[in-house]
N, C-alpha and C. Protein backbone atom coordinates (compact mmCIF):
# COMPACT_ATOMS: atom_id res chain seq x y z
N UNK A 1 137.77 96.65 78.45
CA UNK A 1 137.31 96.28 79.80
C UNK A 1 135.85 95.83 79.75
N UNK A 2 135.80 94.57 80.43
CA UNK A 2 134.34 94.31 80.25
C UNK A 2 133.24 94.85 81.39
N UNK A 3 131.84 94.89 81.24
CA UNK A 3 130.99 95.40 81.64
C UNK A 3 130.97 94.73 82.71
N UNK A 4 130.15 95.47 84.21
CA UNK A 4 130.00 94.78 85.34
C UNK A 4 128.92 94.71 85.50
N UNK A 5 128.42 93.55 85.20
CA UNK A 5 127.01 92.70 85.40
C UNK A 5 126.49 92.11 86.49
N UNK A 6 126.94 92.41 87.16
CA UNK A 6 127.09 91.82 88.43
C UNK A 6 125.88 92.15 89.62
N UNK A 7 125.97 93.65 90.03
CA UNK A 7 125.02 94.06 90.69
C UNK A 7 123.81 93.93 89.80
N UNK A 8 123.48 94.41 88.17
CA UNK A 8 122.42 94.71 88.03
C UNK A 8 122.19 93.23 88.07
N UNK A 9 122.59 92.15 88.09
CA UNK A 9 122.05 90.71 88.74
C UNK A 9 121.29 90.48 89.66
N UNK A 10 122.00 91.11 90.62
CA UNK A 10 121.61 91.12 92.17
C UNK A 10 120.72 91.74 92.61
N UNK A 11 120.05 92.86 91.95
CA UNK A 11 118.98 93.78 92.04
C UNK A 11 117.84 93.02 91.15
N UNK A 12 118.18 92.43 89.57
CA UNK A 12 117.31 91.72 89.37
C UNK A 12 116.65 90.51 90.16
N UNK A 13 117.33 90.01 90.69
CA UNK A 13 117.16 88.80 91.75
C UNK A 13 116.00 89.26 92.56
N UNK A 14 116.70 90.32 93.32
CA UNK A 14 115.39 90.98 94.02
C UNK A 14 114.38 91.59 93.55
N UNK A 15 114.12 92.31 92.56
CA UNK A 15 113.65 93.32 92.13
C UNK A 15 111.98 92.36 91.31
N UNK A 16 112.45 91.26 90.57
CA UNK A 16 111.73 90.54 90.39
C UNK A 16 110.23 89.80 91.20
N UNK A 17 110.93 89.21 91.88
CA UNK A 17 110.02 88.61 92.56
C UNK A 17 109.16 89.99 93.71
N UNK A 18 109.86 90.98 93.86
CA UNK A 18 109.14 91.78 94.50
C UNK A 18 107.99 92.89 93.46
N UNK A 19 108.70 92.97 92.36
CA UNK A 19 107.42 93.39 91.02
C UNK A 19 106.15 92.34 91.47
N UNK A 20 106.42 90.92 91.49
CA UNK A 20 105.27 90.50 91.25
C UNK A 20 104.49 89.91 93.11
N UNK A 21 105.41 90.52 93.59
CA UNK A 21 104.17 90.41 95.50
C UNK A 21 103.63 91.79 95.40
N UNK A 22 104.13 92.72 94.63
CA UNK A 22 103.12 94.17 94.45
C UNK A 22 101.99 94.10 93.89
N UNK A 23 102.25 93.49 92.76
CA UNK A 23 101.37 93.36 91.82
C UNK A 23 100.18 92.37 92.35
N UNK A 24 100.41 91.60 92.84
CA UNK A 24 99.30 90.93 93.89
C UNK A 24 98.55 91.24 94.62
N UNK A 25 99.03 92.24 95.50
CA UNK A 25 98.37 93.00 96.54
C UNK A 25 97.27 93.91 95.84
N UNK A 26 96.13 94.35 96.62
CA UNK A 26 95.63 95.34 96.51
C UNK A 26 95.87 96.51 96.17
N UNK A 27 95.23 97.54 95.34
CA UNK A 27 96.08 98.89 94.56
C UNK A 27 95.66 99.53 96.13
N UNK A 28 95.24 99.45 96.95
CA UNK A 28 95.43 100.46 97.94
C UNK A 28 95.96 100.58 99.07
N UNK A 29 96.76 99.01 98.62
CA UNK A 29 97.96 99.14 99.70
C UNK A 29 99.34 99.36 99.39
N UNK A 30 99.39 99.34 97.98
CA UNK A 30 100.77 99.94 97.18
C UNK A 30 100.57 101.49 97.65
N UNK A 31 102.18 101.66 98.16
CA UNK A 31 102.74 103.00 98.68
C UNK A 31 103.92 103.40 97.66
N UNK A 32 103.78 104.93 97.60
CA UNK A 32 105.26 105.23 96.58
C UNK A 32 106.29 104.71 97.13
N UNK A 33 107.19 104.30 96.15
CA UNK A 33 108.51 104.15 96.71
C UNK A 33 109.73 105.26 96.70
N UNK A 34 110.85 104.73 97.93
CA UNK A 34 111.50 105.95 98.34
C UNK A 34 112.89 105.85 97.65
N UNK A 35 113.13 104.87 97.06
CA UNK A 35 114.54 104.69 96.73
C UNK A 35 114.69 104.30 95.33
N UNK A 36 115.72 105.27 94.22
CA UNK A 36 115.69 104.46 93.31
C UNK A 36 116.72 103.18 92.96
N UNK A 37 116.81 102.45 91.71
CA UNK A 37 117.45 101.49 91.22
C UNK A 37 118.66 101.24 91.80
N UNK A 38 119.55 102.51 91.51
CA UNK A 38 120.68 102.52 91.40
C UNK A 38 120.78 102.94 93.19
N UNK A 39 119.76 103.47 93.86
CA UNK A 39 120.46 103.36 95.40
C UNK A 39 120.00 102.01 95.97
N UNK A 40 119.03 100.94 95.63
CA UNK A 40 118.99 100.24 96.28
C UNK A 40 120.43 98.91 95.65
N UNK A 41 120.78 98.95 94.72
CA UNK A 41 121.90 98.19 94.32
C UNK A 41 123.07 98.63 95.07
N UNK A 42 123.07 99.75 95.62
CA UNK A 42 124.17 100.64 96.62
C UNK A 42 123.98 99.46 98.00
N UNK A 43 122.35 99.37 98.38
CA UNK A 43 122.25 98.85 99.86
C UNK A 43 122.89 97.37 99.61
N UNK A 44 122.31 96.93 98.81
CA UNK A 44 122.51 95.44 98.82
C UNK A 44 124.06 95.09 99.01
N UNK A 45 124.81 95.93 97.90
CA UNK A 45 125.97 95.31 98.07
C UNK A 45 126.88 95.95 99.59
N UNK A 46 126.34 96.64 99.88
CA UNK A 46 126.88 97.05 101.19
C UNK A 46 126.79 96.36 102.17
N UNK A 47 125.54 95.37 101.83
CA UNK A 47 125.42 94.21 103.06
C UNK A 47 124.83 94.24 104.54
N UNK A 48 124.61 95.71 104.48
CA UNK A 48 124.28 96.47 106.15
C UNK A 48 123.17 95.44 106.64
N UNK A 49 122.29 95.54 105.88
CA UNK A 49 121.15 95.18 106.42
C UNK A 49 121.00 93.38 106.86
N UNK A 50 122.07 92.74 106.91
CA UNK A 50 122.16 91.44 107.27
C UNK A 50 122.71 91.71 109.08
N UNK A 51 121.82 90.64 109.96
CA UNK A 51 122.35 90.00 111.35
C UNK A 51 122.60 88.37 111.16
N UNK A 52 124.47 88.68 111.82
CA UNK A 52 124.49 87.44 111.81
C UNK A 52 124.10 86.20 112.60
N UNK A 53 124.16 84.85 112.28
CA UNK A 53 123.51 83.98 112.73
C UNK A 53 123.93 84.59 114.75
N UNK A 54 125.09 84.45 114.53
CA UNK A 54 125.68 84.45 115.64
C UNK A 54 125.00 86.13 116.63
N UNK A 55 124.75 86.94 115.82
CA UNK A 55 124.74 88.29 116.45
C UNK A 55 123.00 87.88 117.28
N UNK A 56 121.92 87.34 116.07
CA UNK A 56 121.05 86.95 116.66
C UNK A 56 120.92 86.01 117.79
N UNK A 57 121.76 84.84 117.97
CA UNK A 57 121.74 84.11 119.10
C UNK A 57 122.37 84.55 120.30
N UNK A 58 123.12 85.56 119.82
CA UNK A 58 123.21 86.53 121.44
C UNK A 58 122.35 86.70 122.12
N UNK A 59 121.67 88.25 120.83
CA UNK A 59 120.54 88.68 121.42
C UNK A 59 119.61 87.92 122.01
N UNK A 60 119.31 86.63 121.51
CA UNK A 60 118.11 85.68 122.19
C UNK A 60 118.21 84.86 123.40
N UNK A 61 119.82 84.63 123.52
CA UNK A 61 120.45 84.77 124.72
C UNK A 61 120.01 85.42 126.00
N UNK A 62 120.36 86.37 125.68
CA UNK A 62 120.48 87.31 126.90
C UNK A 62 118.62 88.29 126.83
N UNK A 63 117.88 87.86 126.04
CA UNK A 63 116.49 88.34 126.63
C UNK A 63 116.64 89.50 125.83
N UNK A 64 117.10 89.95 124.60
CA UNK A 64 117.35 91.52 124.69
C UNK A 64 116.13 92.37 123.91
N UNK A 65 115.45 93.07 124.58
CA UNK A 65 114.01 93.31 123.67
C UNK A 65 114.41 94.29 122.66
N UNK A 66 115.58 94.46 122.85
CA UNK A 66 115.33 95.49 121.10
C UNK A 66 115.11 94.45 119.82
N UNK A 67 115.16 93.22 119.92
CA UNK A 67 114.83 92.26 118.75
C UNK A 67 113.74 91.62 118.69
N UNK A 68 113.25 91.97 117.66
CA UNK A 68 111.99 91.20 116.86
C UNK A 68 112.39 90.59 115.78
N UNK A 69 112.08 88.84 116.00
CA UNK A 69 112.36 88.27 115.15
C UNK A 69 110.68 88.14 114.23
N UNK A 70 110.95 88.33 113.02
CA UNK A 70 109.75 88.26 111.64
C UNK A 70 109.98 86.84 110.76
N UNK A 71 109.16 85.72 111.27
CA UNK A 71 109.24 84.56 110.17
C UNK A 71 108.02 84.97 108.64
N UNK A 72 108.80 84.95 107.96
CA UNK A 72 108.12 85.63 106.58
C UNK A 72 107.92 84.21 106.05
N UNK A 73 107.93 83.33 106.07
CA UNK A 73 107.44 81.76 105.37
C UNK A 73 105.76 81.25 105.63
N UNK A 74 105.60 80.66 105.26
CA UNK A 74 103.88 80.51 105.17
C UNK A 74 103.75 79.87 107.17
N UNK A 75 102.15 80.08 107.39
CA UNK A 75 101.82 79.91 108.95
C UNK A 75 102.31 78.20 108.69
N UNK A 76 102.07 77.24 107.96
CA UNK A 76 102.20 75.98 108.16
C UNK A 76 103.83 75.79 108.21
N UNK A 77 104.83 76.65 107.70
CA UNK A 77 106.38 76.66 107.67
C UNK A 77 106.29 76.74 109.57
N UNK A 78 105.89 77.94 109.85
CA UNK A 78 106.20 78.81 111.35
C UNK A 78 105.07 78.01 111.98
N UNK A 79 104.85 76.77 112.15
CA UNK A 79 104.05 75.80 113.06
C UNK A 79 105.02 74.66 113.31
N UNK A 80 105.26 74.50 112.58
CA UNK A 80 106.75 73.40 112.06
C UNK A 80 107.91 73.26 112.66
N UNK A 81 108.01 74.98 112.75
CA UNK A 81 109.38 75.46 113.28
C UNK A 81 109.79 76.95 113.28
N UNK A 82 110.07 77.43 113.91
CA UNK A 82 110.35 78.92 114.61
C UNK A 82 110.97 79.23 115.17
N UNK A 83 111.79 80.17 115.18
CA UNK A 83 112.80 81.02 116.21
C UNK A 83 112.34 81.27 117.46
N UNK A 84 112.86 81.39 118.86
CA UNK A 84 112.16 81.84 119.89
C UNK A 84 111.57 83.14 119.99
N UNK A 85 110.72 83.11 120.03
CA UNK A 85 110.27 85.20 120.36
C UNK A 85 109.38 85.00 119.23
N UNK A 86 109.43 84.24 117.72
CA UNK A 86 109.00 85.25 116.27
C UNK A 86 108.08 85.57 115.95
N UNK A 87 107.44 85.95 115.59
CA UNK A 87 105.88 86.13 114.89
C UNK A 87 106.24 85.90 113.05
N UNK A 88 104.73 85.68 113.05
CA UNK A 88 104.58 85.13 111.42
C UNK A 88 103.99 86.21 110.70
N UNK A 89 104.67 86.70 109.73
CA UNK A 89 103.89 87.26 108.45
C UNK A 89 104.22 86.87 107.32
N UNK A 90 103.84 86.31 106.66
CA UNK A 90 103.94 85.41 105.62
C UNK A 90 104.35 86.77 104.16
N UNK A 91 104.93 86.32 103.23
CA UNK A 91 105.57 87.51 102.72
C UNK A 91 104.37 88.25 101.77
N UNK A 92 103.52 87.95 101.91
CA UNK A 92 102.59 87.74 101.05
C UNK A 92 101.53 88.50 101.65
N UNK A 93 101.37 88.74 102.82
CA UNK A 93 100.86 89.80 103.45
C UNK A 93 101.49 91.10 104.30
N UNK A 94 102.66 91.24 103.94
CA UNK A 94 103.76 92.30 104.39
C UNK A 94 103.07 93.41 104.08
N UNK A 95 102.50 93.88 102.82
CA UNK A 95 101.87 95.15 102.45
C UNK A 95 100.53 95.24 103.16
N UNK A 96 100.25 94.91 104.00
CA UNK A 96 98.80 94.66 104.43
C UNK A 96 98.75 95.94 105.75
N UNK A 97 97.74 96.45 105.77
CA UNK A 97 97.81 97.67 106.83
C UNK A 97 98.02 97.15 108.40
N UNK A 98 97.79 96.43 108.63
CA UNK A 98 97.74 95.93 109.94
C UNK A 98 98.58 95.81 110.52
N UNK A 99 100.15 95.77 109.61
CA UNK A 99 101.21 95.45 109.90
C UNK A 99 102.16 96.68 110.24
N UNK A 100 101.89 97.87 109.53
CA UNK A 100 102.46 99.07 109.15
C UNK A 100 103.36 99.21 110.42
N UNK A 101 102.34 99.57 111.45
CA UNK A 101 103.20 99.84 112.87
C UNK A 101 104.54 99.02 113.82
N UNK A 102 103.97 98.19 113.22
CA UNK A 102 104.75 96.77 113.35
C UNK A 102 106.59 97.36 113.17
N UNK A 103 106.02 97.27 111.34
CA UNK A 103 107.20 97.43 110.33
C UNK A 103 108.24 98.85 110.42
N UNK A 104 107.34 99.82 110.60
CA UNK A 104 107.61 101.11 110.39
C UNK A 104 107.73 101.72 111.69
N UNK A 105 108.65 101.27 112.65
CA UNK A 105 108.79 101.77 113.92
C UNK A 105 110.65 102.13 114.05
N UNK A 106 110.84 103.05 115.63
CA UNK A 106 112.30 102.96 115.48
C UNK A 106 112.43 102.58 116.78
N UNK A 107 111.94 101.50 117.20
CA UNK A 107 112.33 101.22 118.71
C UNK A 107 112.95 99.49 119.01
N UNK A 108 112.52 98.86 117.94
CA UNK A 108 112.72 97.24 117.83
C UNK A 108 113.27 97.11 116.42
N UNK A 109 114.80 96.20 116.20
CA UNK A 109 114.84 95.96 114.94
C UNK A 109 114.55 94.29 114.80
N UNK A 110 113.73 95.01 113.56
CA UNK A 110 113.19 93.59 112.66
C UNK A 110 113.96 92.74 112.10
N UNK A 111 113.70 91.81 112.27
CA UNK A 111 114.91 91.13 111.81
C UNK A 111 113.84 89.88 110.65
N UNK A 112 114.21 89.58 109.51
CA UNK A 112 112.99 89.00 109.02
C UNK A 112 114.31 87.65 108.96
N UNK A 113 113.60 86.21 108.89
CA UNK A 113 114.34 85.21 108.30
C UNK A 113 113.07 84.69 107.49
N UNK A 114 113.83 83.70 106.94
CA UNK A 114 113.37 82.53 105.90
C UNK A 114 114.21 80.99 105.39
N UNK A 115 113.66 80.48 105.23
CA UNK A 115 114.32 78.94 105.50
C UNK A 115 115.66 79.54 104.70
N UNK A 116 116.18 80.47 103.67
CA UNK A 116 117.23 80.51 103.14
C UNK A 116 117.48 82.19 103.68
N UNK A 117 117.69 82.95 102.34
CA UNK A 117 117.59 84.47 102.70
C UNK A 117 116.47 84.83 101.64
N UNK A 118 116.33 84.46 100.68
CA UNK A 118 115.71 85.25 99.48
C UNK A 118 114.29 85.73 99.66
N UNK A 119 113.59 84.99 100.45
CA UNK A 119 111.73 85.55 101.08
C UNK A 119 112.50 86.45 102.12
N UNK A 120 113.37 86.43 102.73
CA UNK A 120 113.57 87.50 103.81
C UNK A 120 114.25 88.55 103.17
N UNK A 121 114.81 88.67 102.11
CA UNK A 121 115.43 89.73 101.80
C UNK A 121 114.59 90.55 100.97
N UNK A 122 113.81 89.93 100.25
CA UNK A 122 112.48 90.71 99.69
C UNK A 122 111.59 91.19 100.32
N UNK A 123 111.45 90.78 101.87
CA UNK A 123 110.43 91.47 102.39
C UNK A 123 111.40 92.64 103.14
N UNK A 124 112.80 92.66 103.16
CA UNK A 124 113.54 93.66 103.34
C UNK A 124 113.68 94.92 102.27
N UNK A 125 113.49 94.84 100.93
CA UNK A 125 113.44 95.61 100.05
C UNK A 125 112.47 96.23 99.60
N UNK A 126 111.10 95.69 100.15
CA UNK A 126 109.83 96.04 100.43
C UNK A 126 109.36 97.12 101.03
N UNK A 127 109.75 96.56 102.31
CA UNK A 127 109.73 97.75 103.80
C UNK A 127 111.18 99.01 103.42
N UNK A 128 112.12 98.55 102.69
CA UNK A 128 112.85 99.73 102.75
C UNK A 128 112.62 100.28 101.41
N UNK A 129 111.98 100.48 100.78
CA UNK A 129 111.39 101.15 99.56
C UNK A 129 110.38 101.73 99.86
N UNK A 130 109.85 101.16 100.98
CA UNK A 130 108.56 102.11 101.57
C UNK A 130 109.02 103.13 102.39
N UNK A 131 110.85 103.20 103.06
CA UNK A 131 111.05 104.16 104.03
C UNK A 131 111.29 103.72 105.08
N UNK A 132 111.22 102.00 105.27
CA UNK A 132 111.07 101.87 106.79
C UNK A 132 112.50 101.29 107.08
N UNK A 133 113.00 101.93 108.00
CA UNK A 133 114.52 101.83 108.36
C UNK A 133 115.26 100.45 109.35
N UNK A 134 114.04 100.36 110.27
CA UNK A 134 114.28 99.55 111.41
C UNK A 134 114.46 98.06 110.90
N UNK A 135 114.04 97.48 109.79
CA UNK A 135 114.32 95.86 109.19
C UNK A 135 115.80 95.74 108.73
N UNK A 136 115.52 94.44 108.90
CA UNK A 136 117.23 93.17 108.62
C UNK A 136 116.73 92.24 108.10
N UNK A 137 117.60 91.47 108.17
CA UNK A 137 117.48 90.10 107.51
C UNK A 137 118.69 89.06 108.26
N UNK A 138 118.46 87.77 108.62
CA UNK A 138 118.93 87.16 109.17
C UNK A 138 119.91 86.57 108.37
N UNK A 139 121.36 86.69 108.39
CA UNK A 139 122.15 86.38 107.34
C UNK A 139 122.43 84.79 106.80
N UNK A 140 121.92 84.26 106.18
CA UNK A 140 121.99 82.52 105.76
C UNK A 140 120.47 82.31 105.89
N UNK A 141 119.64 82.50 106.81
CA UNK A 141 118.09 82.08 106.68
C UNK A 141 118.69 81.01 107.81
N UNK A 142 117.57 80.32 108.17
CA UNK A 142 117.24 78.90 109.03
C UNK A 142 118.32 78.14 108.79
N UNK A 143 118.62 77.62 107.51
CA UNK A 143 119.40 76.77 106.88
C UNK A 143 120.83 77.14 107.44
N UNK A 144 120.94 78.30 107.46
CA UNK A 144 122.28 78.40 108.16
C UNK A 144 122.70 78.57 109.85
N UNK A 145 121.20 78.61 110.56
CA UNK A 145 121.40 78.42 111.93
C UNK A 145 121.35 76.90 112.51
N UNK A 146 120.69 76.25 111.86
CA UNK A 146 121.09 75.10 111.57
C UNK A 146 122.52 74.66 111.81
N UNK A 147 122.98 75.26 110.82
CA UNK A 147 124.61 74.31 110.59
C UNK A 147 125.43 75.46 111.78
N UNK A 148 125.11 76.41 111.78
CA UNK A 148 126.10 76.99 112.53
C UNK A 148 125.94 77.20 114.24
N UNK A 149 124.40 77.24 114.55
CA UNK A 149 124.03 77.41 116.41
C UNK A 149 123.59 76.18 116.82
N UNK A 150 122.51 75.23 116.29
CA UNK A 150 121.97 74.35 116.54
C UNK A 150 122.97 73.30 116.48
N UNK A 151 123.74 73.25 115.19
CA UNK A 151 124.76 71.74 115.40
C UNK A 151 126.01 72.58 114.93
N UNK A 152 126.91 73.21 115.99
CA UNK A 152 128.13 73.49 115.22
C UNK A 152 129.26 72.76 114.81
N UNK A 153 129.68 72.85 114.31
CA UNK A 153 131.01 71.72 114.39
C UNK A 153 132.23 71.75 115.51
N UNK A 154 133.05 71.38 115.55
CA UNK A 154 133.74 71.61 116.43
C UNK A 154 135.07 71.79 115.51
N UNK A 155 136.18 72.61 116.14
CA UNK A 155 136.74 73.33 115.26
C UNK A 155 138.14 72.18 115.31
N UNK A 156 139.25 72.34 114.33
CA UNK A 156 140.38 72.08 114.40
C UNK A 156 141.25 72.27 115.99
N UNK A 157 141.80 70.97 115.99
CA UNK A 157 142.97 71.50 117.26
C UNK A 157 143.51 72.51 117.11
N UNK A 158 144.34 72.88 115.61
CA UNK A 158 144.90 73.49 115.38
C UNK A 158 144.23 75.16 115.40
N UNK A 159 143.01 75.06 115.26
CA UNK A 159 142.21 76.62 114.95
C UNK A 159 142.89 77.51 116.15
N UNK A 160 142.95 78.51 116.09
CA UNK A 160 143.13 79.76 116.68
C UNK A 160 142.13 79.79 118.11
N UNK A 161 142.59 80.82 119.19
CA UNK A 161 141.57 80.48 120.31
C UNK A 161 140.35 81.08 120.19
N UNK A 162 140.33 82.01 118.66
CA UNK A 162 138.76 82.69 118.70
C UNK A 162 137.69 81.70 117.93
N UNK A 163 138.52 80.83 117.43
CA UNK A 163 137.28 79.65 116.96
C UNK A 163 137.26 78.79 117.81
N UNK A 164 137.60 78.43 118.92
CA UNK A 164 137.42 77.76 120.04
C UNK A 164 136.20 78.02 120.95
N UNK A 165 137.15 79.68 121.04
CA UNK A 165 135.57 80.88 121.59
C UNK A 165 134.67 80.58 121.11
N UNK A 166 134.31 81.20 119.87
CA UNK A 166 132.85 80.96 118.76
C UNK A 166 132.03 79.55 119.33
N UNK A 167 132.73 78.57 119.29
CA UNK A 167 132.27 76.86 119.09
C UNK A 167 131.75 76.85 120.56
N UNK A 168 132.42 77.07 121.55
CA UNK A 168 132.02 77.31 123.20
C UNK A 168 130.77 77.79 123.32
N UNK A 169 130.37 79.09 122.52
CA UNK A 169 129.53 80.22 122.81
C UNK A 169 127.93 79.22 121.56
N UNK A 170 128.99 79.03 120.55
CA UNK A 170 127.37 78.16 119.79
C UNK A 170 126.88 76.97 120.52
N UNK A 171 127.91 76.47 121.02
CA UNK A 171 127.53 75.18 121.73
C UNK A 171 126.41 75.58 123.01
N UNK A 172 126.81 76.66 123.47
CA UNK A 172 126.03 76.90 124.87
C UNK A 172 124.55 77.28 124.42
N UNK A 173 124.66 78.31 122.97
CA UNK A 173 123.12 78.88 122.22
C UNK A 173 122.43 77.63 122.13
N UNK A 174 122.86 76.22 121.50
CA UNK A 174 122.22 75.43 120.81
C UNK A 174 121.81 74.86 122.41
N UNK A 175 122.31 74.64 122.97
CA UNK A 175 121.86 74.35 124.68
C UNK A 175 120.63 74.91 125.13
N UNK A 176 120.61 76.56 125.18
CA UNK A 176 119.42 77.44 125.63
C UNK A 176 118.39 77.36 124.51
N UNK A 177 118.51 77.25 123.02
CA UNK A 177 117.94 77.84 122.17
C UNK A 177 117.00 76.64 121.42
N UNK A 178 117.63 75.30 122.26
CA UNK A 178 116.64 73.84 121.65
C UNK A 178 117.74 72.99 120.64
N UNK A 179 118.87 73.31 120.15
CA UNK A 179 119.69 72.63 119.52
C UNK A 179 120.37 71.10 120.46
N UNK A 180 121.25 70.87 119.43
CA UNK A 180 121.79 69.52 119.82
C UNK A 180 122.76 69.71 120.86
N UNK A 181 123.76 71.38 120.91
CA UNK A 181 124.88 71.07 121.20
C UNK A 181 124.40 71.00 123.14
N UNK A 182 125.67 70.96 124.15
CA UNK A 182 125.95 70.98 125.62
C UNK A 182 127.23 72.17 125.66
N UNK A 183 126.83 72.88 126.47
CA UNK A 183 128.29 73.28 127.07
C UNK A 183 129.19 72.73 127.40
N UNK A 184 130.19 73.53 127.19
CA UNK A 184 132.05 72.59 127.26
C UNK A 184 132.27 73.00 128.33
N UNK A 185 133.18 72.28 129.19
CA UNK A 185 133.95 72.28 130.35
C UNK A 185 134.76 73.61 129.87
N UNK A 186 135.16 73.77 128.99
CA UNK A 186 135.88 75.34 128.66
C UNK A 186 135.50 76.24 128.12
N UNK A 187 133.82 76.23 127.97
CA UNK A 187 132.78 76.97 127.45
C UNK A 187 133.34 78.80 127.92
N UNK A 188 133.59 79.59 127.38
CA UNK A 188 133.84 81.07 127.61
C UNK A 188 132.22 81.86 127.76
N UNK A 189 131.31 81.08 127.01
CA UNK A 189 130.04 81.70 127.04
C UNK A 189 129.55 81.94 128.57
N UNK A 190 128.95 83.15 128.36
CA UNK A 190 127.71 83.62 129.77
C UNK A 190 126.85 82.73 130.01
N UNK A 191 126.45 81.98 131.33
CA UNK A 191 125.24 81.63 131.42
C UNK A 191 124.30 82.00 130.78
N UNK A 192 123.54 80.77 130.50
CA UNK A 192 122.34 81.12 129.37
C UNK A 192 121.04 80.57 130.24
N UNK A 193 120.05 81.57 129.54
CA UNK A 193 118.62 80.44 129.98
C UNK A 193 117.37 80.49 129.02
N UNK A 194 116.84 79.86 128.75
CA UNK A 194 115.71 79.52 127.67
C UNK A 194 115.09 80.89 127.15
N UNK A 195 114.84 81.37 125.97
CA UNK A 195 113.83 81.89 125.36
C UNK A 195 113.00 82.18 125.58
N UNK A 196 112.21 83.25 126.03
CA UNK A 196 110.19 83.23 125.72
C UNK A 196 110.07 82.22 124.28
N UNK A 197 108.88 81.46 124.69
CA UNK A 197 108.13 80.59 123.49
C UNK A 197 107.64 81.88 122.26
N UNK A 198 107.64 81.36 121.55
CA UNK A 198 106.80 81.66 120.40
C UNK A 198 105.35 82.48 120.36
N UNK A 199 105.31 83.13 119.52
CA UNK A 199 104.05 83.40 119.48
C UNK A 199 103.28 84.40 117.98
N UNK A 200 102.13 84.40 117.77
CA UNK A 200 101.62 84.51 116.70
C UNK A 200 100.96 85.48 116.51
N UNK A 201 101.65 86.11 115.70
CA UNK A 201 100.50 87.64 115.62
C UNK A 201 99.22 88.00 114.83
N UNK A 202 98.21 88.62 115.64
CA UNK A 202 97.09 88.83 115.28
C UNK A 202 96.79 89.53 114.78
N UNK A 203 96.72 90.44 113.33
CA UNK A 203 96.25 91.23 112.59
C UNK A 203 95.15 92.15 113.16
N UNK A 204 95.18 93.37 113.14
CA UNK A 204 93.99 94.19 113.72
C UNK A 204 92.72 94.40 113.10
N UNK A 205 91.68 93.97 113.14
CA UNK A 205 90.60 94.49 112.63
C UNK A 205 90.51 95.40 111.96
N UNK A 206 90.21 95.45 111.09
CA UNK A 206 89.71 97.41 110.22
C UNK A 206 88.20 97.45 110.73
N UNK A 207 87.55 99.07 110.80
CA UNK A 207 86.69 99.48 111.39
C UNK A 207 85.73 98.89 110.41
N UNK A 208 84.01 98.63 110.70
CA UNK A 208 83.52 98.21 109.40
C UNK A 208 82.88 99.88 109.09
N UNK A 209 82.65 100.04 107.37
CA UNK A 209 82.21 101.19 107.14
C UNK A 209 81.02 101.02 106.33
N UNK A 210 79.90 102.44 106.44
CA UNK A 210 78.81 101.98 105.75
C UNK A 210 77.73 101.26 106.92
N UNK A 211 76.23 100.65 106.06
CA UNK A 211 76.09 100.21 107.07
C UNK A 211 75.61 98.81 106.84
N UNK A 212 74.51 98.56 106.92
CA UNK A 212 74.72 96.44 107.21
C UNK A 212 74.98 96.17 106.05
């Protein structure tokens, strides 16, 4: 029987590129970590920590403040283009103190994207190695809200009436949410209405110490 190589792939994938955003940072913002090897290869393949395209365009739908959307791509990516609601932390300053409260709360879940998944899923393995429970990751990244809320396709005659549903309900998101699509005359979706705009978060000052 051959060996299953598989996960320790998938942990390398991640595990990599997040060795070296540690190693970048400042030694005094590296925190122990809470999880080992073999439990975070447990999370990944379990998948929990993904929202789908669709689960998010509900929520943004209907106003729902338990969601915070986190664009982790550089400020010139999230000027370009942005989710409604998101704030920017670029992945590269995730370990940075300013953010902690942000990250490490249980009242709003985080939801991080990135033009794909892989910057969002690292800044998911980040925050949950540090302990912090409340982060996600947007399942496909941008690239896949794209193809699936903003321009959906329209389904087969033949499809079933829950892909009819689905296509009704994306068509109406891409309506409220800035996409291409219009509501259908047989749209099943709830009235929708626009988003709060965007906006950019401001890092807190640290106290100065010492004196001039």
């Amino acid at each position: 029987m051959k060996p299953n190589f598989k996960p320790i792939l998938i942990l390398a994938a991640f595990l990599l590129p997040l060795a070296l955003i540690i190693a970048a940072v400042p030694s005094d913002s590296i925190r122990p970590y809470k999880l080992t090897a073999a439990q975070m290869v447990q999370l990944v393949n379990q998948k929990e920590h993904f929202y789908s395209a669709d689960q998010v365009a509900s929520m943004l739908v209907a106003k729902d403040p338990s969601l915070q959307l986190i664009d982790v791509r550089s400020p010139d990516e999230f000027e370009k283009f942005s989710l409604p609601g998101a704030i920017n932390i670029p992945l590269a300053d995730l370990l940075n103190d300013q953010y902690t409260d942000l990250l490490n709360q249980d009242i709003k879940a985080n939801v991080f994207y990135s033009n794909g998944t892989l910057q969002a899923n690292e800044a998911w393995m980040i925050t949950r190695q540090l302990g912090y429970l409340n982060n996600f990751v947007l399942e496909g990244g941008l690239n896949y809200w794209f193809e699936t809320i903003l321009n959906p396709q329209a389904p087969k005659t033949t499809s079933p009436d829950e892909e009819f549903a689905r296509y009704n309900f994306r068509m109406g998101a891409a309506q409220a949410l800035g996409g291409g699509g219009g509501l259908s005359t047989e749209s099943t979706a709830k009235p929708m209405t626009p988003p709060a705009a965007k906006t950019s978060i401001t890092p807190k000052k640290k106290k100065a110490s010492g004196g001039c």
